[in-house]
Protein backbone atom coordinates (compact mmCIF):
# COMPACT_ATOMS: atom_id res chain seq x y z
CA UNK A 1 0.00 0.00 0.00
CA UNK A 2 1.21 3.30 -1.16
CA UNK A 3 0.56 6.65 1.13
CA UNK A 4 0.85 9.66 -0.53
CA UNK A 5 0.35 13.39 1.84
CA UNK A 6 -2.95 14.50 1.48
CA UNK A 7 -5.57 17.27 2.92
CA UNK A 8 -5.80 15.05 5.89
CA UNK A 9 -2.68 15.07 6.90
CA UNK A 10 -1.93 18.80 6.43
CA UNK A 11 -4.88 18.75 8.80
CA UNK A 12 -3.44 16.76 11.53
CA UNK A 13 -0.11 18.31 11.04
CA UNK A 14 -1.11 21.85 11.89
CA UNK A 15 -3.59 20.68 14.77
CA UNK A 16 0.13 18.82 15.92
CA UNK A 17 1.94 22.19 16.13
CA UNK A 18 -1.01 24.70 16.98
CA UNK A 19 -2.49 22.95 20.13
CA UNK A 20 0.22 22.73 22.07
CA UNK A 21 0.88 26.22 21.58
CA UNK A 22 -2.98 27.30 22.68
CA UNK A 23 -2.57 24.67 25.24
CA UNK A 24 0.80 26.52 26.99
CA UNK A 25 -0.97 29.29 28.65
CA UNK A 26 -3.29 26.66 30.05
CA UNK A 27 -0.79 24.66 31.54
CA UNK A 28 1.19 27.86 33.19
CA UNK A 29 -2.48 28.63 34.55
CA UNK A 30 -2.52 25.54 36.56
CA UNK A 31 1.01 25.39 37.52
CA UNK A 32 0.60 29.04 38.90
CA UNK A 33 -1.97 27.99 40.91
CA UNK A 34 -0.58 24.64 41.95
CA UNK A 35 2.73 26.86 43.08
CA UNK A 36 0.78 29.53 44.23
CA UNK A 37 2.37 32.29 42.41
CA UNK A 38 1.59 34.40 39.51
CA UNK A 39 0.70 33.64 36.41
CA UNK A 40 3.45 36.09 35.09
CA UNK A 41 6.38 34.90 37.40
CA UNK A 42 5.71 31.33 35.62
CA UNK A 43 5.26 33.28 32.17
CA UNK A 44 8.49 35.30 32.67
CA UNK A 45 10.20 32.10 34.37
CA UNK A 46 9.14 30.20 30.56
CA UNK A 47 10.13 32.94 28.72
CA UNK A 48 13.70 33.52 29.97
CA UNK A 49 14.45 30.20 30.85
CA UNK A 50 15.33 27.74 27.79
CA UNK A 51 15.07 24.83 30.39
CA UNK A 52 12.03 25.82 31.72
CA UNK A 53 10.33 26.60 28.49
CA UNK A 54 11.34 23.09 27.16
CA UNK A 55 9.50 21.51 29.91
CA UNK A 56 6.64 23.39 29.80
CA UNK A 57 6.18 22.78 26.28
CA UNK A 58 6.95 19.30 26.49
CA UNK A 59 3.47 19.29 29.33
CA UNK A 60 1.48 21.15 26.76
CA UNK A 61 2.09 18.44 24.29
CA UNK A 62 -0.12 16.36 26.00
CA UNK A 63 -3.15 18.23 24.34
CA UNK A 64 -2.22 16.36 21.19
CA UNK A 65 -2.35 13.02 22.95
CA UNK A 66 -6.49 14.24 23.07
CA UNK A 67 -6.67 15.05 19.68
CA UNK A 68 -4.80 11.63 18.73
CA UNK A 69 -7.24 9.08 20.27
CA UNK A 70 -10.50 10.85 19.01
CA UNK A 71 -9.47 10.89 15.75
CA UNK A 72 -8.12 7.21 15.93
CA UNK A 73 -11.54 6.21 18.07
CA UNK A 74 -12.84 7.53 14.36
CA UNK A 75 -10.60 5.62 12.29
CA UNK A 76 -9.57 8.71 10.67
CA UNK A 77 -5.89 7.60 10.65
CA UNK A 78 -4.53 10.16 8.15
CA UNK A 79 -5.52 13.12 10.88
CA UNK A 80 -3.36 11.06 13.63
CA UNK A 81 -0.29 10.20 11.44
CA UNK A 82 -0.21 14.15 10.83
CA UNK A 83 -0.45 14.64 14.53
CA UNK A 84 2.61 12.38 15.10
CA UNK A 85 4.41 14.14 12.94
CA UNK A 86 3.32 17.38 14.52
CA UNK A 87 4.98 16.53 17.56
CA UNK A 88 8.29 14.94 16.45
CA UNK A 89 8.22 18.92 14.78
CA UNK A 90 9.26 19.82 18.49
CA UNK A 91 11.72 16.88 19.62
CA UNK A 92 14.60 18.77 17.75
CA UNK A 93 13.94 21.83 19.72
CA UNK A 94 14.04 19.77 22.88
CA UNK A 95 17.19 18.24 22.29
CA UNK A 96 18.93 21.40 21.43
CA UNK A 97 17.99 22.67 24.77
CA UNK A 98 18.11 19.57 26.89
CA UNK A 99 21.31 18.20 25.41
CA UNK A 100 23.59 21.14 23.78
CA UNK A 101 22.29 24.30 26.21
């Protein structure tokens, strides 16, 4: 079986890289709260911090992991093979800062 890139997959793709960047604020909501500090010490902490921004993006990647079993609950597997490769868009980014930083 041949698989060729198709709407689909675009689809998934850009859901891959966009969610967990609507998803980061959310998770430096909770973690604010959990800590019990600001949400703009956490923000600024993220923002300054390559360290700290890996491993926040890293939590906010778990939004895909929603987006991944509805579509594959709907057998629409072209949508979750985009979303894969939506987040293997951000492992080189977390090695750079994890390993060379």
């Amino acid at each position: 079986m041949k698989s060729y890139w198709n709407r689909e997959n675009t689809f998934g793709l850009l859901i891959g890289i966009i969610s967990p960047l609507i998803f980061l604020p959310i998770v430096l909501y909770i973690l604010s709260i959990s800590k019990g500090s600001t949400f703009l010490f956490i923000w600024d902490l993220m923002s300054d911090n390559p360290e700290f921004r890996s491993k926040y993006i890293s939590l906010s990647l778990i939004s895909n992991l929603l987006w991944f079993y509805y579509f594959l609950n709907r057998e629409k597997y072209d949508y979750t093979k985009g979303i894969i490769l939506g987040v293997l868009c951000y492992a080189p980014y977390m090695i750079y800062v994890n390993l060379i930083m």
